[in-house]
Protein backbone atom coordinates (compact mmCIF):
# COMPACT_ATOMS: atom_id res chain seq x y z
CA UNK A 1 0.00 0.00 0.00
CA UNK A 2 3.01 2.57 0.71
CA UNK A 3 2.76 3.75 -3.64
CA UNK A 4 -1.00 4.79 -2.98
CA UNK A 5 -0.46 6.62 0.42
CA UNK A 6 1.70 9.79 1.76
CA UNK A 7 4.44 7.86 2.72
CA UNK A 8 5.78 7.19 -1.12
CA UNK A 9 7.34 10.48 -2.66
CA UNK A 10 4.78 11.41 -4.94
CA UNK A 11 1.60 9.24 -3.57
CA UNK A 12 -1.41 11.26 -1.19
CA UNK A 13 -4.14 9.77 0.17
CA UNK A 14 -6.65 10.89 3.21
CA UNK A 15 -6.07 8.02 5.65
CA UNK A 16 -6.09 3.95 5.62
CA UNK A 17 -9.25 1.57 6.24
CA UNK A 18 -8.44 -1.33 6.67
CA UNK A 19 -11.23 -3.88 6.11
CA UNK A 20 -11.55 -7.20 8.36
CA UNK A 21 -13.29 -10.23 10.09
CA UNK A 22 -13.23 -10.19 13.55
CA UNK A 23 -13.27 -14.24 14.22
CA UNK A 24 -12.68 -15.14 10.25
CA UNK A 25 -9.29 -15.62 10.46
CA UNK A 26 -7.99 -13.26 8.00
CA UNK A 27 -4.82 -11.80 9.83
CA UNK A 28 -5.62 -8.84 12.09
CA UNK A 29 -2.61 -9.29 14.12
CA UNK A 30 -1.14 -7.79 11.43
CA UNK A 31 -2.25 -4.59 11.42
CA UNK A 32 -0.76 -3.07 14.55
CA UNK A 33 2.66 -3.92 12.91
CA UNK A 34 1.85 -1.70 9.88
CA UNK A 35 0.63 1.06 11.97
CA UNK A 36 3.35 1.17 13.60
CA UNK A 37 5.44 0.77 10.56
CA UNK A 38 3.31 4.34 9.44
CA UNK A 39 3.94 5.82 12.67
CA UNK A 40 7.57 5.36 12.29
CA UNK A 41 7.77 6.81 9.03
CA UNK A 42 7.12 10.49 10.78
CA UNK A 43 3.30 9.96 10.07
CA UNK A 44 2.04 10.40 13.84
CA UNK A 45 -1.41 12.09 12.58
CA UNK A 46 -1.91 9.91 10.13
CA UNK A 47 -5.09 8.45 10.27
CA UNK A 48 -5.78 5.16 10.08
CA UNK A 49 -9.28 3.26 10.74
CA UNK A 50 -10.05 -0.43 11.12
CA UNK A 51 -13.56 -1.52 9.87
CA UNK A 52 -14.38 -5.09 11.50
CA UNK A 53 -17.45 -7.45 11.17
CA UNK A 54 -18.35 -9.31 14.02
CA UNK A 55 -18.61 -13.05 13.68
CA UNK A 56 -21.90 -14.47 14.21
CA UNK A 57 -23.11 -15.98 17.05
CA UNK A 58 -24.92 -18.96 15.63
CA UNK A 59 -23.41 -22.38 14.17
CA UNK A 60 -23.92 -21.58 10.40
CA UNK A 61 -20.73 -20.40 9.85
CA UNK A 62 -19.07 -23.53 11.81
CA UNK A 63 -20.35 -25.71 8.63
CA UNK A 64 -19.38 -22.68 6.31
CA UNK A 65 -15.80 -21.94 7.92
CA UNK A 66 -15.35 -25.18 9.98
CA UNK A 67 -14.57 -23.00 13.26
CA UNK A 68 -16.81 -23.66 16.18
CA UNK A 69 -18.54 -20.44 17.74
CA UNK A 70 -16.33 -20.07 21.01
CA UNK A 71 -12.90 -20.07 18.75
CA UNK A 72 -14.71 -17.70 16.63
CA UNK A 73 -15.42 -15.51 19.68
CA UNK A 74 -12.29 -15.75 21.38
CA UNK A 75 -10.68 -14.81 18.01
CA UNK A 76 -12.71 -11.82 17.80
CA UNK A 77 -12.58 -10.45 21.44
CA UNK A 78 -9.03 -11.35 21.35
CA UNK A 79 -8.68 -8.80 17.80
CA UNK A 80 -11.10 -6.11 19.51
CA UNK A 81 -9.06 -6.18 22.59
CA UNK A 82 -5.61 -5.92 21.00
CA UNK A 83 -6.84 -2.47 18.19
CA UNK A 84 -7.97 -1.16 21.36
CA UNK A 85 -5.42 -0.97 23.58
CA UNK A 86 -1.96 -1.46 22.22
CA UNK A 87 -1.29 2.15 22.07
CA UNK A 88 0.02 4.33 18.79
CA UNK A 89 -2.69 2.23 16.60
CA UNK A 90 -6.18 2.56 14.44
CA UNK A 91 -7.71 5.87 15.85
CA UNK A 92 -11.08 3.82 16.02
CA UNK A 93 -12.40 0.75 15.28
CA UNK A 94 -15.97 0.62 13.12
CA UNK A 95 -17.94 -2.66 13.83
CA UNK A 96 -20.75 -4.25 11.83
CA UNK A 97 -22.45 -7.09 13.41
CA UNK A 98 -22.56 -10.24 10.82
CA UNK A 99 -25.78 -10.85 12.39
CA UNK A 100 -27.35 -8.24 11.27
CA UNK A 101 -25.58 -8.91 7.49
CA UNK A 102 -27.13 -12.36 7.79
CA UNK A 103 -30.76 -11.17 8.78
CA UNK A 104 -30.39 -9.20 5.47
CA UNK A 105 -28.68 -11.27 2.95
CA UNK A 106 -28.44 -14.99 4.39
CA UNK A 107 -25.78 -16.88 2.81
CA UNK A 108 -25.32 -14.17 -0.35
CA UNK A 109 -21.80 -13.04 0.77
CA UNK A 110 -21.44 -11.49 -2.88
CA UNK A 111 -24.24 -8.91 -1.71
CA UNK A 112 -22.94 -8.70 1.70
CA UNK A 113 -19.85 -7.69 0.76
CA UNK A 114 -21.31 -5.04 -1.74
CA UNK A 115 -23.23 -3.48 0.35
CA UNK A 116 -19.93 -2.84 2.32
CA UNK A 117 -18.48 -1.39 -0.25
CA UNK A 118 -21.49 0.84 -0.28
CA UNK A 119 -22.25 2.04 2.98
CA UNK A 120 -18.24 3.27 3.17
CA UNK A 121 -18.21 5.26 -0.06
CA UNK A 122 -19.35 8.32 1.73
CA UNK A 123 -16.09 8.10 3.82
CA UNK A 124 -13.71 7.00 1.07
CA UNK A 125 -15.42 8.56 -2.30
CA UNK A 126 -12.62 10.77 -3.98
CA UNK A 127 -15.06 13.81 -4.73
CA UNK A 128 -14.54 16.58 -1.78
CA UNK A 129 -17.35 18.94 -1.55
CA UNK A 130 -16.20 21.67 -3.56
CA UNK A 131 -14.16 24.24 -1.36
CA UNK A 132 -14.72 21.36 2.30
CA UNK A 133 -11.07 19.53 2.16
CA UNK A 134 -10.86 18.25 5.91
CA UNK A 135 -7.25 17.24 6.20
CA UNK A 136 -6.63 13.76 6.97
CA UNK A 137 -5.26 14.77 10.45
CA UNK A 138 -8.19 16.56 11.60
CA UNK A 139 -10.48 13.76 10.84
CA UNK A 140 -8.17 11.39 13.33
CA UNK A 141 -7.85 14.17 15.92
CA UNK A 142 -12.21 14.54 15.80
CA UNK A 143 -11.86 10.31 16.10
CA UNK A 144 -10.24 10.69 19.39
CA UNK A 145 -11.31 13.74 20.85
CA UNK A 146 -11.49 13.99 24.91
CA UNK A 147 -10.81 9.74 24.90
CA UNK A 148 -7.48 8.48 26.25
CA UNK A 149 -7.97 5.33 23.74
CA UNK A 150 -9.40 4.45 20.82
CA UNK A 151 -13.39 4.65 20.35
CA UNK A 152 -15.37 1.54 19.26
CA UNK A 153 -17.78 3.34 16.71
CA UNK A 154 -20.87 1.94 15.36
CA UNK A 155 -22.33 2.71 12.24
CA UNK A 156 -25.38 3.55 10.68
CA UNK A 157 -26.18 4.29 7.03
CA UNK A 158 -29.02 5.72 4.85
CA UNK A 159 -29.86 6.89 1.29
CA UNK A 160 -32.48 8.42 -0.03
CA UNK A 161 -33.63 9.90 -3.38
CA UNK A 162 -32.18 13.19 -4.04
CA UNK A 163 -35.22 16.08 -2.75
CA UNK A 164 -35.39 19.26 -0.86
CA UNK A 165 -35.09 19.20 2.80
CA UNK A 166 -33.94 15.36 2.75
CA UNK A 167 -31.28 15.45 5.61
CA UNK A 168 -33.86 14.93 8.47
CA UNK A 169 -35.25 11.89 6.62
CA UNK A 170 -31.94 10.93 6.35
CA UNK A 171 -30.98 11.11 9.49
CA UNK A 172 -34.38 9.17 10.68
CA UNK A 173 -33.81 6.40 8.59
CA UNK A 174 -30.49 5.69 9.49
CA UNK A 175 -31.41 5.73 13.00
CA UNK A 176 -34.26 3.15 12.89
CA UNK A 177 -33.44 -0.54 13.15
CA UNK A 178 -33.23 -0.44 9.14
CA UNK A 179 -30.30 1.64 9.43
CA UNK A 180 -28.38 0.38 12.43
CA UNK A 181 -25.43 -1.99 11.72
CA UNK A 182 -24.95 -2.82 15.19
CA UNK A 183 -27.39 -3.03 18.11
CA UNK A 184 -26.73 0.84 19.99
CA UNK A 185 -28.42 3.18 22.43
CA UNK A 186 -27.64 6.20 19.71
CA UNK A 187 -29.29 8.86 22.82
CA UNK A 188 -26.15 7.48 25.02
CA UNK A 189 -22.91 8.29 22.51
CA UNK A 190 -21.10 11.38 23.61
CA UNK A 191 -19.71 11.99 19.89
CA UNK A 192 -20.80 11.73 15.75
CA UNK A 193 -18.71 11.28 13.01
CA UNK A 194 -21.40 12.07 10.05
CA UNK A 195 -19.91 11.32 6.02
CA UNK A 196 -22.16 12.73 4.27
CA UNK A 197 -22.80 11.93 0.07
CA UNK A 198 -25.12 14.40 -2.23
CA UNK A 199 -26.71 17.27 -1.72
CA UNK A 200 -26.71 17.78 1.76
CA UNK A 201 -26.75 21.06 4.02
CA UNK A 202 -24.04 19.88 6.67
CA UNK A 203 -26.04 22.38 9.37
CA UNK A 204 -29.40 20.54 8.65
CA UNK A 205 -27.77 17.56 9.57
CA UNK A 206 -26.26 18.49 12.81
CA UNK A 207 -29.44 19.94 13.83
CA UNK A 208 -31.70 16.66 13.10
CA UNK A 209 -28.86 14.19 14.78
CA UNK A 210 -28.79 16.36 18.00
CA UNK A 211 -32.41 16.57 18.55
CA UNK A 212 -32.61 12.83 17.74
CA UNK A 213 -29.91 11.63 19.88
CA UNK A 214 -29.13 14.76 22.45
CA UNK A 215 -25.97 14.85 20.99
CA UNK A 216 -24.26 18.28 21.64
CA UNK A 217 -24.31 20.51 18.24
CA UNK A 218 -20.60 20.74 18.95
CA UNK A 219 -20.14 17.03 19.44
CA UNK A 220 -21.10 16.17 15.59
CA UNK A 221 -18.91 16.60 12.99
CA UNK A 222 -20.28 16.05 9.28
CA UNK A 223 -17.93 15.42 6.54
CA UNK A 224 -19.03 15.92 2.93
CA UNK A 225 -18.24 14.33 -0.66
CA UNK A 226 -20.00 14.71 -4.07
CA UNK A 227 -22.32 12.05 -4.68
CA UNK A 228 -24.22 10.01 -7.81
CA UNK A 229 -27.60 9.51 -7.61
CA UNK A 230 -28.64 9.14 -4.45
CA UNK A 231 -27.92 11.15 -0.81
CA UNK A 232 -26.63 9.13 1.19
CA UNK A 233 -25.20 9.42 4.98
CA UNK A 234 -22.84 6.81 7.22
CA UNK A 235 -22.94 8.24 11.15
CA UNK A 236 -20.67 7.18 13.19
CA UNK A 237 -21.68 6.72 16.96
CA UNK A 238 -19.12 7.04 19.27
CA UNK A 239 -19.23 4.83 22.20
CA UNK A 240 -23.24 4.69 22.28
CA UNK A 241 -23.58 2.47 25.61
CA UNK A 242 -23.23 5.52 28.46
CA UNK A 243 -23.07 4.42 31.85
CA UNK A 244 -26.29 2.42 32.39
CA UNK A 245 -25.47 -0.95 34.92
CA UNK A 246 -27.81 -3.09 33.53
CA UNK A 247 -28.28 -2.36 29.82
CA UNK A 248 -26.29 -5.99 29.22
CA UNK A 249 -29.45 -7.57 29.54
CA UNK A 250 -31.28 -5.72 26.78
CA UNK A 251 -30.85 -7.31 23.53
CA UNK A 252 -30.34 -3.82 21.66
CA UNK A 253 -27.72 -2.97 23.24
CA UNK A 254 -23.90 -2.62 22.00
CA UNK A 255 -22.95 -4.46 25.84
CA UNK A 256 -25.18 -7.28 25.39
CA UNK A 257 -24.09 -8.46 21.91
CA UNK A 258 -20.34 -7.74 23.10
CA UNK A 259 -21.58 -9.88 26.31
CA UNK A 260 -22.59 -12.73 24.53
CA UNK A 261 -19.35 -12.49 22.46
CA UNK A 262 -17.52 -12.72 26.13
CA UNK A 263 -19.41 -15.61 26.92
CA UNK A 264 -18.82 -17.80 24.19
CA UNK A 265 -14.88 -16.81 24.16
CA UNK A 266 -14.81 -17.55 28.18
CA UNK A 267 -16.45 -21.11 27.40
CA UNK A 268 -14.01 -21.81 24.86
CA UNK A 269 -11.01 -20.85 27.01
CA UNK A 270 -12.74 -23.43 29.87
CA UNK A 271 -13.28 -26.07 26.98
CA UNK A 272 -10.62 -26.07 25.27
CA UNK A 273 -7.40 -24.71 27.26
CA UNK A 274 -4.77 -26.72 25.03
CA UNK A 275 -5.56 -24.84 22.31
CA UNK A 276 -4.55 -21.54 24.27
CA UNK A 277 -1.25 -20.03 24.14
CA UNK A 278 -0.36 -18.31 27.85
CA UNK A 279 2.66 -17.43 29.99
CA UNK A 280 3.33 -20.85 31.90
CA UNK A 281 1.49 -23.12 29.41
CA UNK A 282 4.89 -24.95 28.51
CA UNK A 283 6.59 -25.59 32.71
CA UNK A 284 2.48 -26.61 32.77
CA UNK A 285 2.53 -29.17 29.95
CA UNK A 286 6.17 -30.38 30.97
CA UNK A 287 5.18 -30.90 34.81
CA UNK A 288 2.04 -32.89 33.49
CA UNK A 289 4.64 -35.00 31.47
CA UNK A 290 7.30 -35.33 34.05
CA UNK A 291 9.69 -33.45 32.65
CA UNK A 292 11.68 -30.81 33.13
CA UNK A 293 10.92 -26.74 32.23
């Protein structure tokens, strides 16, 4: 990737998204290493996002992938845990829930993938609203305002014919279950990235997301490109579980899907402990075999 980003000598780019499965195996452990490879290159600002679909919860991808649920779990906790905390990495991390993907396209991973590609145009379209240019840096430093880590954002798209006064539709439709990619309490996030696509009045949109969610005004920051056809719009909820103690047992809520993703990984750690690798596991093995460390 270095020709297509700032890092060659004649490449630019906004930022990095980097696209994976949380519990499918395809190599997230590598992305801290590039990060830091970017970092190290003088590019401290530079932002990079990481956009991960959740594994499902049921056993149809254990036929499909031939991974039981709790290794997919523990896989996918085990990815969350390490973008989130390592330090110097991703400046958030998007989720999509596969359930949800499932629930709208069953086994049709051509579409699902599509519709991917789709929902993240309005972040990643090359068409800047004429005169709007954010700089790539101020889009990271927005990411991680007033957080000491990383924010786990959820998203939540919509698009709409092209009419007057469309952005509170918008905004409406991407809120309802339709629109949600995740299960959220959008009234409980404390921040809003907002990518707009179209024709849209940036202001209109701020104003219909705050009186939606009680948002702060200054708390939501839209983003716009030039779109075809349709307006579209991709929020980004910022930590949208507040402080409520028991909102793990409500099943739209971000903590009780992550819960159940806990659960399954916990029960596969109990299961199946040879299959873990942990400080001690080889003086463990060797004592069990009578033999020395």
């Amino acid at each position: 990737i270095r020709g297509f980003t700032t890092l060659s000598k004649d490449g630019e780019c906004d930022g990095i998204l980097f696209i994976v499965s949380f519990g499918g195996g395809t190599g997230t452990g590598f992305i801290n290493p590039i990060i830091n490879h970017i970092r190290n290159e003088g590019k401290a600002d530079y932002p990079v996002f990481v956009l991960g679909v959740l594994t499902e919860l049921g056993e149809f991808a254990d036929k499909a992938q031939f991974s039981k649920a709790g290794r997919r779990n523990l896989a996918a906790i085990s990815a969350l845990y390490h973008l989130l905390t390592k330090g110097s990495g991703a400046n958030g991390v998007i989720i999509i829930d596969n359930e949800i993907l499932m629930n709208k396209f069953g086994s049709d991973y051509a579409s699902a993938n599509s519709f991917i590609h789709k929902i993240m145009q309005p972040v990643v379209a090359a068409r800047d609203y004429p005169d709007e240019k954010p700089p790539g840096q101020a889009v990271a430093q927005q990411f991680s305002k007033g957080v000491s880590r990383p924010g786990i954002f959820v998203p939540l798209y919509a698009s709409l014919p092209r009419g007057k006064d469309a952005e509170e539709d918008l905004v409406k439709k991407a809120l309802s279950e339709e629109g949600r990619l995740f299960a959220c309490t959008p009234e409980k996030a404390d921040f809003a990235m907002v990518f707009c696509r179209g024709y849209i009045d940036d202001v209109k949109i701020k104003t219909a997301l705050s009186r939606e969610t009680h948002i702060p005004f200054e708390n939501i920051w839209p983003v716009r490109k030039m779109g075809e056809g349709e307006n579209e719009i991709l929020i980004l909820l910022r930590n949208p579980y507040g402080g409520e103690p028991k909102a793990y047992l409500r099943d739209d809520t971000m903590e009780n899907r992550l819960c159940k993703a806990l659960s399954l990984a916990l029960q596969q750690i109990r299961q199946s402990p040879e299959d873990l690798f942990y400080e001690g596991k080889d003086a463990k093995k060797a004592k069990e075999e009578g033999k020395s460390d």
